[in-house]
PDB file of N, CA and C in Angstrom:
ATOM      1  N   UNK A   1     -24.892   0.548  -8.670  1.00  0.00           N
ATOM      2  CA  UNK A   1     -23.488   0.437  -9.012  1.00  0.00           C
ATOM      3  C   UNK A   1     -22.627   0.791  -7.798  1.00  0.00           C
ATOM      4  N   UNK A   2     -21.910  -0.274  -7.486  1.00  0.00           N
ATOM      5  CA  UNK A   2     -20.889   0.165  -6.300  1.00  0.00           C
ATOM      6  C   UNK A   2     -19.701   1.398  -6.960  1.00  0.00           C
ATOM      7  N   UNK A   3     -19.270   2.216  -5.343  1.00  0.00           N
ATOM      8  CA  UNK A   3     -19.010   3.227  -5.400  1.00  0.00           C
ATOM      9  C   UNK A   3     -17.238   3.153  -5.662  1.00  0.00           C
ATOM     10  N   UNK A   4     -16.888   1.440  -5.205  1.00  0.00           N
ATOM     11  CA  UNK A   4     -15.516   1.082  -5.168  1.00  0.00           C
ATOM     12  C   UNK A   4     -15.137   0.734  -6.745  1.00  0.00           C
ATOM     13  N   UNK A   5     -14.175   1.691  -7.328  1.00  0.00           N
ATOM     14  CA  UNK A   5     -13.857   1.620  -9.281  1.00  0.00           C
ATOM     15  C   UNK A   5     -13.370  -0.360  -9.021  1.00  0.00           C
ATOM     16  N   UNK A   6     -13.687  -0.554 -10.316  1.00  0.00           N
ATOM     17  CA  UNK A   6     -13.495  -2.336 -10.928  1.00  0.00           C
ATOM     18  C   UNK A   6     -12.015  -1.858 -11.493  1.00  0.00           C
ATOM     19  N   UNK A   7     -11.240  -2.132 -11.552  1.00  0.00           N
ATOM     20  CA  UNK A   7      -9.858  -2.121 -12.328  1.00  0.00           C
ATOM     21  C   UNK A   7      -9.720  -3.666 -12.602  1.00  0.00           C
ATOM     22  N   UNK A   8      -9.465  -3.652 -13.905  1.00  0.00           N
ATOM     23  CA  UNK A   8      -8.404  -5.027 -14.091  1.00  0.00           C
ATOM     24  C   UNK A   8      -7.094  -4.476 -14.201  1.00  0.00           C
ATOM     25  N   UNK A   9      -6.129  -5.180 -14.053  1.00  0.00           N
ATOM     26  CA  UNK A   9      -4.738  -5.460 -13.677  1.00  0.00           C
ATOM     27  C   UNK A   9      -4.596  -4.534 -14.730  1.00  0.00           C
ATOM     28  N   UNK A  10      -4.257  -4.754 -15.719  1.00  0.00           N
ATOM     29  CA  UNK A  10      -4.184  -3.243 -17.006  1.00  0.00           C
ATOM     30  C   UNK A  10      -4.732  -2.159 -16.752  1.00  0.00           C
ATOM     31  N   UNK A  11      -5.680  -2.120 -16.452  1.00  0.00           N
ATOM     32  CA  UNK A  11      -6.560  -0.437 -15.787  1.00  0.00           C
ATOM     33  C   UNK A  11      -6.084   0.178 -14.927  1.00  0.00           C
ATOM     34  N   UNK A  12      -5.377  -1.280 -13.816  1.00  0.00           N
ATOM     35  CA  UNK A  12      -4.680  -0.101 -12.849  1.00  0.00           C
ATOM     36  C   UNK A  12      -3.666  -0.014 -13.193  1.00  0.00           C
ATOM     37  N   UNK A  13      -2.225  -0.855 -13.644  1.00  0.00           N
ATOM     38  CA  UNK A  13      -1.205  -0.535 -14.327  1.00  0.00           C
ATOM     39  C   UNK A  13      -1.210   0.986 -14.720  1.00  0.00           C
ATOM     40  N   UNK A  14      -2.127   1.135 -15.964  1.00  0.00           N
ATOM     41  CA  UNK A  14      -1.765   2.087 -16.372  1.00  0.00           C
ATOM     42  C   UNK A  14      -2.484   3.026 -15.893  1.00  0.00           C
ATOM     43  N   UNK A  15      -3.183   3.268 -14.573  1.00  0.00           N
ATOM     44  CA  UNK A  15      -3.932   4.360 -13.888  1.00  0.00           C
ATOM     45  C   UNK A  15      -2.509   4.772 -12.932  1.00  0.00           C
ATOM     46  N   UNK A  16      -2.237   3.498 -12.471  1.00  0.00           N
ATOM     47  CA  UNK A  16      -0.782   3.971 -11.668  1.00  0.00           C
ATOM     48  C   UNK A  16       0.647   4.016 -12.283  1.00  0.00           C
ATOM     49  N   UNK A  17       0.674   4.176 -13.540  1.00  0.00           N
ATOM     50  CA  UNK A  17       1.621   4.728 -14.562  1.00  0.00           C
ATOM     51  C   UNK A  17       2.470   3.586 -14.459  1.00  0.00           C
ATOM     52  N   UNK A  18       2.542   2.384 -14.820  1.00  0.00           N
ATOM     53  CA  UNK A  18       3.717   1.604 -14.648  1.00  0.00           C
ATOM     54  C   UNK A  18       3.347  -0.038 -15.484  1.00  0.00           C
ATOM     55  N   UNK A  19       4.347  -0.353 -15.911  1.00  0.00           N
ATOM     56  CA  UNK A  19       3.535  -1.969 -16.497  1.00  0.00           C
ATOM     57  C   UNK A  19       2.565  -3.022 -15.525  1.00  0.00           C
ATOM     58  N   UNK A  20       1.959  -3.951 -16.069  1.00  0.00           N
ATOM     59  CA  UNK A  20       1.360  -4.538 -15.755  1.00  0.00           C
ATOM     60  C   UNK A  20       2.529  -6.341 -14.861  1.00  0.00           C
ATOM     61  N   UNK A  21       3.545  -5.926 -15.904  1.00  0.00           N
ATOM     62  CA  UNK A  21       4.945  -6.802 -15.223  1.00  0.00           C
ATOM     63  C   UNK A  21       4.816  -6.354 -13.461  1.00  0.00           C
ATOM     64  N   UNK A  22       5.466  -4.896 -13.546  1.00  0.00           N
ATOM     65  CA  UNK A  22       5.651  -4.435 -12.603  1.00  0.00           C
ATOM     66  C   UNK A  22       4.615  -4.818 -11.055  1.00  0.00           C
ATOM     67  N   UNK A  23       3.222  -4.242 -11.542  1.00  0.00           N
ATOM     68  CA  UNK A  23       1.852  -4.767 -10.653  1.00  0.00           C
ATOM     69  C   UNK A  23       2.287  -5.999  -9.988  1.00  0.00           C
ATOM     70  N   UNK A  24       2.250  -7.418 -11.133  1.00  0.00           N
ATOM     71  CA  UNK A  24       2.378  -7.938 -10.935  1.00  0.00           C
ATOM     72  C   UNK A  24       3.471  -8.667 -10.340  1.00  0.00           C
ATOM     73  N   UNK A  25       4.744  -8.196 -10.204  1.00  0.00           N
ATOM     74  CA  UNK A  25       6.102  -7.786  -9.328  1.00  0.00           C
ATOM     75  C   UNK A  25       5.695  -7.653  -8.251  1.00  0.00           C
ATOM     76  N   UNK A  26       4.710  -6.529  -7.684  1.00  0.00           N
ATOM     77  CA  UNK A  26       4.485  -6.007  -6.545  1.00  0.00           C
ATOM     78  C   UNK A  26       3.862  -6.498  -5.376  1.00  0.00           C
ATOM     79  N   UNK A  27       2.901  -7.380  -6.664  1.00  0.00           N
ATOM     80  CA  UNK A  27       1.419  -8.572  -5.625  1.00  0.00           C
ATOM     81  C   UNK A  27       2.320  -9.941  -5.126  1.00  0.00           C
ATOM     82  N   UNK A  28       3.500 -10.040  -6.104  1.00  0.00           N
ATOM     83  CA  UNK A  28       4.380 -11.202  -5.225  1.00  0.00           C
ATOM     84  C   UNK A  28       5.548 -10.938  -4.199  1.00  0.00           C
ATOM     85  N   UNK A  29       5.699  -9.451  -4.423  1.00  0.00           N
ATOM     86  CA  UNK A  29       6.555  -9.596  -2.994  1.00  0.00           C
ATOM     87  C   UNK A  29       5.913  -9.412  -2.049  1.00  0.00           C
ATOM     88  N   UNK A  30       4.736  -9.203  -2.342  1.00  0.00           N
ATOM     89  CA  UNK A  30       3.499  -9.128  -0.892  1.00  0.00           C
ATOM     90  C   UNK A  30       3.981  -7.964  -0.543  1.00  0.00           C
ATOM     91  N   UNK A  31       3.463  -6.522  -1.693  1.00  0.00           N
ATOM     92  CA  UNK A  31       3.587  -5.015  -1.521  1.00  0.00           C
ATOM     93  C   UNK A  31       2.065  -4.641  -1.993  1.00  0.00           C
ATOM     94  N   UNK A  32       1.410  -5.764  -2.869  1.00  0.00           N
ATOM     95  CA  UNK A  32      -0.134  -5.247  -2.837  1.00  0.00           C
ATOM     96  C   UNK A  32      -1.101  -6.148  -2.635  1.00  0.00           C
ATOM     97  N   UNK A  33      -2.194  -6.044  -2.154  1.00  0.00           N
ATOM     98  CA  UNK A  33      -2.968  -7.290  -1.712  1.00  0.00           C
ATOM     99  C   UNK A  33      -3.693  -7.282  -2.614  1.00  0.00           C
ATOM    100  N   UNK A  34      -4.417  -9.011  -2.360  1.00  0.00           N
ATOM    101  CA  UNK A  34      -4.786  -9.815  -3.920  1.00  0.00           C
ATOM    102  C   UNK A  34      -5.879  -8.845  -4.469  1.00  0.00           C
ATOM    103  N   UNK A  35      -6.278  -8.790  -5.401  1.00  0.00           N
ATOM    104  CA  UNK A  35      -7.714  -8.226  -6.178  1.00  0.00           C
ATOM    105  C   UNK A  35      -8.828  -9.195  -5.363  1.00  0.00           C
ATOM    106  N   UNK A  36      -9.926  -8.442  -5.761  1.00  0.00           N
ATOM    107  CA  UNK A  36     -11.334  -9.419  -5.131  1.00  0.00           C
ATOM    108  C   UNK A  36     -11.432  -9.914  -6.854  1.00  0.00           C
ATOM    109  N   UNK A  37     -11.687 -11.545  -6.629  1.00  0.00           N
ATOM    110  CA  UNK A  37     -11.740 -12.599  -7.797  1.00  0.00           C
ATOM    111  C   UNK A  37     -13.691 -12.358  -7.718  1.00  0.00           C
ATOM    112  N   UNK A  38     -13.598 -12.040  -9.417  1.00  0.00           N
ATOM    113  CA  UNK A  38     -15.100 -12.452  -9.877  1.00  0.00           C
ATOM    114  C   UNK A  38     -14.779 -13.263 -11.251  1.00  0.00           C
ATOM    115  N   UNK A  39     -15.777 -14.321 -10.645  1.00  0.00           N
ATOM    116  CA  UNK A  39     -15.024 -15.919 -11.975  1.00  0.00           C
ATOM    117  C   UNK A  39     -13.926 -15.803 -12.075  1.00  0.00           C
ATOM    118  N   UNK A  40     -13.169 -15.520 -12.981  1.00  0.00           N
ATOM    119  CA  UNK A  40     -11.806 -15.931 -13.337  1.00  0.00           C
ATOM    120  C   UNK A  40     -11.152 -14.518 -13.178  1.00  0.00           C
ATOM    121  N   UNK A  41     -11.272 -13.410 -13.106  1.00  0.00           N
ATOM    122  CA  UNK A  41     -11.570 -12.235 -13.089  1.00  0.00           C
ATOM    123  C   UNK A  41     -10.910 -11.566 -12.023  1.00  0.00           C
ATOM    124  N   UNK A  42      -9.325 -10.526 -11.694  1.00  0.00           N
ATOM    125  CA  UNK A  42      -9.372  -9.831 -10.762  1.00  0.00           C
ATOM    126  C   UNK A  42      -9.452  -8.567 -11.305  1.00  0.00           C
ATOM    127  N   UNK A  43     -10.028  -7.694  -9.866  1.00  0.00           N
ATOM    128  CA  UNK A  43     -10.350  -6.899  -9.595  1.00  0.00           C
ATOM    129  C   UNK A  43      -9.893  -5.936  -8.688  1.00  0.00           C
ATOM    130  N   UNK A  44      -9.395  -4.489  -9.135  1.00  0.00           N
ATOM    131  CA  UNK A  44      -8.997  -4.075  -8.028  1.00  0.00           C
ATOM    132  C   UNK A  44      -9.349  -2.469  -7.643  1.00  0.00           C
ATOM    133  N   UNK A  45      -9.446  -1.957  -6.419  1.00  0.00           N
ATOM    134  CA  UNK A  45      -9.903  -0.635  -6.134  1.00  0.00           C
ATOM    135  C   UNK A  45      -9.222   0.317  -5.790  1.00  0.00           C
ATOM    136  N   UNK A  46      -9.537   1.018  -5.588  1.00  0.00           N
ATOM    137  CA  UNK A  46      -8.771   2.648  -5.166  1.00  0.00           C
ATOM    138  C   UNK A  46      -7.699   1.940  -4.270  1.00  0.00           C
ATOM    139  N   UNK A  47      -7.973   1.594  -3.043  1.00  0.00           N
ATOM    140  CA  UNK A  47      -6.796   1.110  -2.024  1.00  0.00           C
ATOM    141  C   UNK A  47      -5.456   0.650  -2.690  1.00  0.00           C
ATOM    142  N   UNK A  48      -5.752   0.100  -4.137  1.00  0.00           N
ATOM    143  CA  UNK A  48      -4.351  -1.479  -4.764  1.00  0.00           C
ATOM    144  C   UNK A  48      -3.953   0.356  -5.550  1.00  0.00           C
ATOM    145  N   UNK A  49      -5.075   1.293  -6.119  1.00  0.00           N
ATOM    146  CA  UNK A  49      -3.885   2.296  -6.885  1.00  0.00           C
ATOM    147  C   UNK A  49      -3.324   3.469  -6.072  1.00  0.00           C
ATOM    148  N   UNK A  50      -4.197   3.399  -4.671  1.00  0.00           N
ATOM    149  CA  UNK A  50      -2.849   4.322  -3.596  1.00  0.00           C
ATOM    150  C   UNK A  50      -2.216   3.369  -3.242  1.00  0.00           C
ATOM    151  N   UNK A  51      -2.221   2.069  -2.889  1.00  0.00           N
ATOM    152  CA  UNK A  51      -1.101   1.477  -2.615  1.00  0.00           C
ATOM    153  C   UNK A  51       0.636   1.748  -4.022  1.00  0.00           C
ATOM    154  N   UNK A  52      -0.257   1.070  -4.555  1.00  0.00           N
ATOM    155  CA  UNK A  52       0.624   1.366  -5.773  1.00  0.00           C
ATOM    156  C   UNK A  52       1.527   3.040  -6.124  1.00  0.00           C
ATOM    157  N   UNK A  53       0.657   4.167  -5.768  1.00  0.00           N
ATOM    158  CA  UNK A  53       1.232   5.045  -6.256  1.00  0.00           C
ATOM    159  C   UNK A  53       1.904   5.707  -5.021  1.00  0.00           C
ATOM    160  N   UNK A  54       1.559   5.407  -3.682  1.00  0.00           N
ATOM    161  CA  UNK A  54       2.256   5.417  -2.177  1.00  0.00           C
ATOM    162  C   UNK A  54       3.526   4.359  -3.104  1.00  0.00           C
ATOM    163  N   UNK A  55       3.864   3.291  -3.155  1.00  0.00           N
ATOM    164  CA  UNK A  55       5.115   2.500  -3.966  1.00  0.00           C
ATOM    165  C   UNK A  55       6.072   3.817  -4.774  1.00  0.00           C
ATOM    166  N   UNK A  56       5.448   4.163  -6.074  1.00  0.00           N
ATOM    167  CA  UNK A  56       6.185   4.803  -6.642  1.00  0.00           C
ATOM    168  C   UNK A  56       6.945   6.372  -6.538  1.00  0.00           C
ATOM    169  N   UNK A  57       5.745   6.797  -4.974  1.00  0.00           N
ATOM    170  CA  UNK A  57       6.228   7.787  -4.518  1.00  0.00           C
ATOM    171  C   UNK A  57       7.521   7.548  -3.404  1.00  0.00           C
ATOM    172  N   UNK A  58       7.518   6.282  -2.827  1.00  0.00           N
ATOM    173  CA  UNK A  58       8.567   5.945  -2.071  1.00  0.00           C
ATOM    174  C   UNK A  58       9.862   5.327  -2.790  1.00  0.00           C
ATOM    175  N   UNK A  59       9.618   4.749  -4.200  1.00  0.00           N
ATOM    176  CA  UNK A  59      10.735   4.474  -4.874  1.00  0.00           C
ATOM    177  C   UNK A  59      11.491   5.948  -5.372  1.00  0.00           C
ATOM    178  N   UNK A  60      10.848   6.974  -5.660  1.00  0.00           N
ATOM    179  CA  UNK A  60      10.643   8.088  -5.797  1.00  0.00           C
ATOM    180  C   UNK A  60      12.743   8.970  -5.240  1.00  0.00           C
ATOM    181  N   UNK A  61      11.741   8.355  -3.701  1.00  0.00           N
ATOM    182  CA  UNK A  61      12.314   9.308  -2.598  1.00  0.00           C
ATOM    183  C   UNK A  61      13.743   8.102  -2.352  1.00  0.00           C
ATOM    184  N   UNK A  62      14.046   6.723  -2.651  1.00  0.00           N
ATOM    185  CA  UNK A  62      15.365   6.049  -2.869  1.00  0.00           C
ATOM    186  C   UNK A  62      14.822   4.925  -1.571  1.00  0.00           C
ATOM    187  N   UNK A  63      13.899   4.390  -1.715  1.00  0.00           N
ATOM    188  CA  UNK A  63      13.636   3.518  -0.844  1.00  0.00           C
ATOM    189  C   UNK A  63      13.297   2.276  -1.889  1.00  0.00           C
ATOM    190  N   UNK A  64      14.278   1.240  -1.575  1.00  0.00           N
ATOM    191  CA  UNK A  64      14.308   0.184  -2.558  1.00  0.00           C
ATOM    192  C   UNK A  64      12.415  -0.681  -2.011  1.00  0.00           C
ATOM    193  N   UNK A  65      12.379  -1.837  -2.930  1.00  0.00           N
ATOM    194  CA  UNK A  65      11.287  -2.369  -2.830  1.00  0.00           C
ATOM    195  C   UNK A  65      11.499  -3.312  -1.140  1.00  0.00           C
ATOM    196  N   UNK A  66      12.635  -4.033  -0.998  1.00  0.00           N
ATOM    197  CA  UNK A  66      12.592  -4.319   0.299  1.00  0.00           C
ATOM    198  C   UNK A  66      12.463  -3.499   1.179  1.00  0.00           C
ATOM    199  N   UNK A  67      12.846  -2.359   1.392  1.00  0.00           N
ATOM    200  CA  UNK A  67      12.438  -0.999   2.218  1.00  0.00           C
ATOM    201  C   UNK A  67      11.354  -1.055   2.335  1.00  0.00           C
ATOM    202  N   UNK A  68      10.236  -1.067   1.229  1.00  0.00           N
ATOM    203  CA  UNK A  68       9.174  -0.938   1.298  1.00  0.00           C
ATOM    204  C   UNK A  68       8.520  -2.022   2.088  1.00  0.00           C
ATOM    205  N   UNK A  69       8.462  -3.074   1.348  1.00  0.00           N
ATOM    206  CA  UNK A  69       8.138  -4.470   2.055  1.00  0.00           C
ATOM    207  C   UNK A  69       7.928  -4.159   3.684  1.00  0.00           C
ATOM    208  N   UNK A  70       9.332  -3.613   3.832  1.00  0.00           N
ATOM    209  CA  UNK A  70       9.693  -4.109   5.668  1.00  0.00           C
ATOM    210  C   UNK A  70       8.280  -2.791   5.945  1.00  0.00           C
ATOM    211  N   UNK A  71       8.879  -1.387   5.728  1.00  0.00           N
ATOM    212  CA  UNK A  71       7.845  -0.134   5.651  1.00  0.00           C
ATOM    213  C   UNK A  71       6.189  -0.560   5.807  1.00  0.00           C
ATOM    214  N   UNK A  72       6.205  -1.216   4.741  1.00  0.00           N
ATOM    215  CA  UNK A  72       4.534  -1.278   4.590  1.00  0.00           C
ATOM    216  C   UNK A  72       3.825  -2.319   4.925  1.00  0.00           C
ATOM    217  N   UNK A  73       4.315  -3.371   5.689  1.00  0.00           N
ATOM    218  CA  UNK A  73       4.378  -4.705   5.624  1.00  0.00           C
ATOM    219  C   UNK A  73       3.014  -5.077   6.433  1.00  0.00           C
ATOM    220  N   UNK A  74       2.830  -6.437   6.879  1.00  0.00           N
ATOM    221  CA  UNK A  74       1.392  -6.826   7.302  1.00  0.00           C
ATOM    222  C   UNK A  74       0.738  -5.844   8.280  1.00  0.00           C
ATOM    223  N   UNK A  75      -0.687  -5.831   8.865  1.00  0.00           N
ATOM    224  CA  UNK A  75      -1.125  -5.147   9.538  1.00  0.00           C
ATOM    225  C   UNK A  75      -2.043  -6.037  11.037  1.00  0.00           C
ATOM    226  N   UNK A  76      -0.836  -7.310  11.450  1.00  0.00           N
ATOM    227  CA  UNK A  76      -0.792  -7.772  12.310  1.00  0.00           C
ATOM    228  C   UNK A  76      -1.371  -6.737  13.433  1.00  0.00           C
ATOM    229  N   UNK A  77      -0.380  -6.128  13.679  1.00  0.00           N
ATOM    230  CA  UNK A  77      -0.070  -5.569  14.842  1.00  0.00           C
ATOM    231  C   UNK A  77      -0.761  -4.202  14.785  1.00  0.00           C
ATOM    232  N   UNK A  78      -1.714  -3.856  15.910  1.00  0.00           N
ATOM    233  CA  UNK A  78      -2.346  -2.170  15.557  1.00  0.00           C
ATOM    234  C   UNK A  78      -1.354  -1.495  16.007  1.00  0.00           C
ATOM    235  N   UNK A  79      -1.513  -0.366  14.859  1.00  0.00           N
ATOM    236  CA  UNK A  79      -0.738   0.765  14.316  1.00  0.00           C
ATOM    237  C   UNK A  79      -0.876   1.498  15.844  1.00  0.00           C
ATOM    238  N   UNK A  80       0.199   2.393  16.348  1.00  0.00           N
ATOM    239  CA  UNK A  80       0.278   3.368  17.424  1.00  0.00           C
ATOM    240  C   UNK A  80      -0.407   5.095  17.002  1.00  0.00           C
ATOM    241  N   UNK A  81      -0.709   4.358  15.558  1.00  0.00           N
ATOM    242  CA  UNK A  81      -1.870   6.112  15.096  1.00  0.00           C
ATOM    243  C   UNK A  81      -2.581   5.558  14.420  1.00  0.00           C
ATOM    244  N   UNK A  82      -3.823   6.291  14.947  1.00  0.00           N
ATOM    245  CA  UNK A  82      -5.489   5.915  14.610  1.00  0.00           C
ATOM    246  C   UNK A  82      -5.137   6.723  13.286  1.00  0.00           C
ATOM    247  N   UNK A  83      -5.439   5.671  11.911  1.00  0.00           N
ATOM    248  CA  UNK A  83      -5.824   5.853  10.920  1.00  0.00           C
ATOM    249  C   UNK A  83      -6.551   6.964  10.278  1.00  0.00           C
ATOM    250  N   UNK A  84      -8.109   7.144  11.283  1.00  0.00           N
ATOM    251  CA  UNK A  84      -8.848   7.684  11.095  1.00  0.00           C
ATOM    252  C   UNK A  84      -8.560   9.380  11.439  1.00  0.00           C
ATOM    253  N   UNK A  85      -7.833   9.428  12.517  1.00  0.00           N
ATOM    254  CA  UNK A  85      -7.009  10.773  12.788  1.00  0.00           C
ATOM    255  C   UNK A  85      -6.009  11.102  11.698  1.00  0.00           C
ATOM    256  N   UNK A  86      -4.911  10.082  11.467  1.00  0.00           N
ATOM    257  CA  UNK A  86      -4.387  10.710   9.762  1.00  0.00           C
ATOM    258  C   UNK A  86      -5.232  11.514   8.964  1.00  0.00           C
ATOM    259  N   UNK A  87      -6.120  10.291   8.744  1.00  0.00           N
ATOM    260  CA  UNK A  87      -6.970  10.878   7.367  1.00  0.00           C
ATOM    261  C   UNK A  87      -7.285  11.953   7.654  1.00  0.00           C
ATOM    262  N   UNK A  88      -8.138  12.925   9.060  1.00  0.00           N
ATOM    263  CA  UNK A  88      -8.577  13.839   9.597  1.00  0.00           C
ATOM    264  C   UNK A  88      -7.338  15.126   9.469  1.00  0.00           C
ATOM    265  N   UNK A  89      -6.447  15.013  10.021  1.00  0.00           N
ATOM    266  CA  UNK A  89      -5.302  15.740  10.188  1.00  0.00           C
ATOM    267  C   UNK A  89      -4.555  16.028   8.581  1.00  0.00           C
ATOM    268  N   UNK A  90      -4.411  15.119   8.040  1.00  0.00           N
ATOM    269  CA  UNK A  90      -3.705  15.454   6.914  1.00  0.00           C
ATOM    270  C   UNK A  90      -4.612  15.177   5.449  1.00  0.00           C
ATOM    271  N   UNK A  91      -5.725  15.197   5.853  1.00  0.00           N
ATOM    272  CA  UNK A  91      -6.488  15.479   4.724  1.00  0.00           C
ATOM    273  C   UNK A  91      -6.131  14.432   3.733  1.00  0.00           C
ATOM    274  N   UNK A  92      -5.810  13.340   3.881  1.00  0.00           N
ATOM    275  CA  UNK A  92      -5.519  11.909   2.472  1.00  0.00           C
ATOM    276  C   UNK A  92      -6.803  11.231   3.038  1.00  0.00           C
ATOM    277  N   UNK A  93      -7.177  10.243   1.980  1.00  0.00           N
ATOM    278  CA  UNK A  93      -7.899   9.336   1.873  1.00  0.00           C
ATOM    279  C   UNK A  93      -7.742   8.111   2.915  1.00  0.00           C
ATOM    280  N   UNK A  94      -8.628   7.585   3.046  1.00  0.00           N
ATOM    281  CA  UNK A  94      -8.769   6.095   4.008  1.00  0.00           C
ATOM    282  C   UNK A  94      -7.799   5.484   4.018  1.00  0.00           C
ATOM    283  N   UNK A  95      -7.560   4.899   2.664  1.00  0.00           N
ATOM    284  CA  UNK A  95      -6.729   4.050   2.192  1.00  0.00           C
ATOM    285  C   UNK A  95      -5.318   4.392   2.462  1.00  0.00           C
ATOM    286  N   UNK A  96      -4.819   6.013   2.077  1.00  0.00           N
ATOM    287  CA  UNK A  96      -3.524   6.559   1.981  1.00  0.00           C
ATOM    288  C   UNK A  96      -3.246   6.840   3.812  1.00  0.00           C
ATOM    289  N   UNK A  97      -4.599   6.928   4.578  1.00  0.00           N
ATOM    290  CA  UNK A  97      -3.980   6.827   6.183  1.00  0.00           C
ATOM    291  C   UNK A  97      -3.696   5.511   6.585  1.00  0.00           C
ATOM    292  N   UNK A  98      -4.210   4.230   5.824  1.00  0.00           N
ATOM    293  CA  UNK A  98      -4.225   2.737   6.591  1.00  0.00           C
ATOM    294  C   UNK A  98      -2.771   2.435   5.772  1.00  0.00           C
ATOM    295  N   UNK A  99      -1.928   3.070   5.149  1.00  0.00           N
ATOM    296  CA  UNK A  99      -0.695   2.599   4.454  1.00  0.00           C
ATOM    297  C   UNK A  99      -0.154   3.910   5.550  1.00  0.00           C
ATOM    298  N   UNK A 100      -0.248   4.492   5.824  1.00  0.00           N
ATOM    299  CA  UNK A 100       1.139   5.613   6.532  1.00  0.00           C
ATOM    300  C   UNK A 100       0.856   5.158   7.581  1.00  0.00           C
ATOM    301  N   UNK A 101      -0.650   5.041   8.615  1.00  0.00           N
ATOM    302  CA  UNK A 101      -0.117   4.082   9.957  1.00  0.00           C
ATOM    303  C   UNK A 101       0.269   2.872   9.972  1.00  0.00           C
ATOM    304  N   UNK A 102       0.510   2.272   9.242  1.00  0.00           N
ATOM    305  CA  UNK A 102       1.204   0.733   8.978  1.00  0.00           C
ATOM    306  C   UNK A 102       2.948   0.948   8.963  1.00  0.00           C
ATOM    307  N   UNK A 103       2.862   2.233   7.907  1.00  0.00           N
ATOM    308  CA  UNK A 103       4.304   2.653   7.697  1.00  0.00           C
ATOM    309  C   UNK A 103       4.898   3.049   9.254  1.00  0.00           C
ATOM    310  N   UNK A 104       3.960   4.146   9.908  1.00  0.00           N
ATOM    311  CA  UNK A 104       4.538   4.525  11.238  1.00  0.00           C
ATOM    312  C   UNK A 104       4.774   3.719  12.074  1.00  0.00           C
ATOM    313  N   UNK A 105       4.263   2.304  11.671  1.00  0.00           N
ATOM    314  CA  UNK A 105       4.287   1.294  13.134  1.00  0.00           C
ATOM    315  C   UNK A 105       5.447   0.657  12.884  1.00  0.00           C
ATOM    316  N   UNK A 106       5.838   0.854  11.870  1.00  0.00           N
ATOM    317  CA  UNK A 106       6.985  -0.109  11.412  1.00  0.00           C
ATOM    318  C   UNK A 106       8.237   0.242  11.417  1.00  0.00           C
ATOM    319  N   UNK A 107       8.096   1.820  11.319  1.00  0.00           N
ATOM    320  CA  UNK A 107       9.302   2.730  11.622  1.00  0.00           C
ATOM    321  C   UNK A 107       9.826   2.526  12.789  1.00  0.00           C
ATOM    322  N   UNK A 108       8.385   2.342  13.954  1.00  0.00           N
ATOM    323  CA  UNK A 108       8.447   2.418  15.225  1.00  0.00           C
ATOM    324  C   UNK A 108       9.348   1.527  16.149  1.00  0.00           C
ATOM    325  N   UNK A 109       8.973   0.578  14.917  1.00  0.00           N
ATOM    326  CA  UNK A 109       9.230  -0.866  15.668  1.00  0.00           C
ATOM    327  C   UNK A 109      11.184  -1.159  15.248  1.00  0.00           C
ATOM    328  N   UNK A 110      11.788  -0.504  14.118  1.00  0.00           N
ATOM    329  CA  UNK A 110      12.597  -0.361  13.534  1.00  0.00           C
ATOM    330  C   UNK A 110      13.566   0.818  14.621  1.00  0.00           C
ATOM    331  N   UNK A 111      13.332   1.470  14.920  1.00  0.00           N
ATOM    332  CA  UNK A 111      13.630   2.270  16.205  1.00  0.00           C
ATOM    333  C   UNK A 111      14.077   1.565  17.819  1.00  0.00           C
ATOM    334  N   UNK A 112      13.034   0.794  17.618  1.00  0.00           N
ATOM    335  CA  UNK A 112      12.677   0.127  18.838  1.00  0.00           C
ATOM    336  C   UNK A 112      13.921  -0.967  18.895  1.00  0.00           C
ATOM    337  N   UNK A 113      13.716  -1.600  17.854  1.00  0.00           N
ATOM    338  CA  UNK A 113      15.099  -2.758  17.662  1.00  0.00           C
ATOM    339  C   UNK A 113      16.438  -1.655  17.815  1.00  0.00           C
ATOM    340  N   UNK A 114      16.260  -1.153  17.060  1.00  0.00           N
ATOM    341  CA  UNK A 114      18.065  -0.376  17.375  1.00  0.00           C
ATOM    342  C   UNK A 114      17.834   0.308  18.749  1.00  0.00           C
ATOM    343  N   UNK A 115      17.510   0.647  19.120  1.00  0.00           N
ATOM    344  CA  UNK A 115      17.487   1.255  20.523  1.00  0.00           C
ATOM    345  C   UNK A 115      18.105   0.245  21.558  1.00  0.00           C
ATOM    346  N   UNK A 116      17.615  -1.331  21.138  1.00  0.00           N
ATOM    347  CA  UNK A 116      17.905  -2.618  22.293  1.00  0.00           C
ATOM    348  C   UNK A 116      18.984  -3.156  21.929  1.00  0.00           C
ATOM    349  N   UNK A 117      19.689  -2.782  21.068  1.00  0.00           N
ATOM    350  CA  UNK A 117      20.970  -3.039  20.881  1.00  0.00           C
ATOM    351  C   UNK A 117      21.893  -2.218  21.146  1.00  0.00           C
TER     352      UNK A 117
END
C-alpha cells in the first residue's frame, strides 16, 4: 500500500474544511494541481490538502484568491530557497516548503518589479 493518502475530491474537501464547490474553484484558477486520474477517478494527496489548507490560511490573513494565484503561482522558475532547507529550518513538511519557496520567489520577483520602476 502506497504511503501517499488516495483522497477523492470529497475526502479532501472535507479534510481541508471547505466544499467540494470551493476545491473545485481552486483547481480552475490554477491554485491546485490536477489529481493523479485512475479510470475515471481523481485522486489526490497530502501536497493538494497543504496546498489547500496553505489557501485557507492565507485567505485567513486577507490575501484575496488572486493574491494567491500571483503568490503561489507556477514553479517555472527555481525558487532563490532550497526547499529542502525550509523544510529543515522550520520544521514543515515537503510539500508545505515547495509552496513557501514558490511563495518567496514570487515575493521576490514582486519586489524586484517595483524596485525598476
Amino acid at each position: 500500500m502506497s504511503a501517499e493518502p488516495r483522497l477523492t475530491i470529497g475526502e479532501l474537501a472535507a479534510a481541508a474544511g471547505m466544499t467540494v464547490r470551493n476545491v473545485r474553484n481552486h483547481a480552475a484558477r490554477g491554485l491546485l494541481p490536477p489529481p493523479v486520474l485512475v479510470a475515471r477517478t481523481g485522486y489526490y494527496g497530502e501536497a493538494h490538502l497543504e496546498r489547500l489548507q496553505l489557501i485557507r490560511a492565507m485567505q485567513a490573513e486577507g490575501f484575496n484568491l488572486e493574491a494567491i494565484r500571483c503568490l503561489l503561482g507556477g514553479e517555472a522558475v527555481p525558487t532563490p530557497i532550497d526547499a529542502d532547507d525550509l523544510e529543515r529550518r522550520c520544521g514543515v513538511s515537503p510539500a508545505a516548503a515547495r509552496h513557501a519557496a514558490i511563495a518567496l520567489r514570487e515575493v521576490a520577483a514582486l519586489f524586484d518589479r517595483a524596485l525598476a520602476r
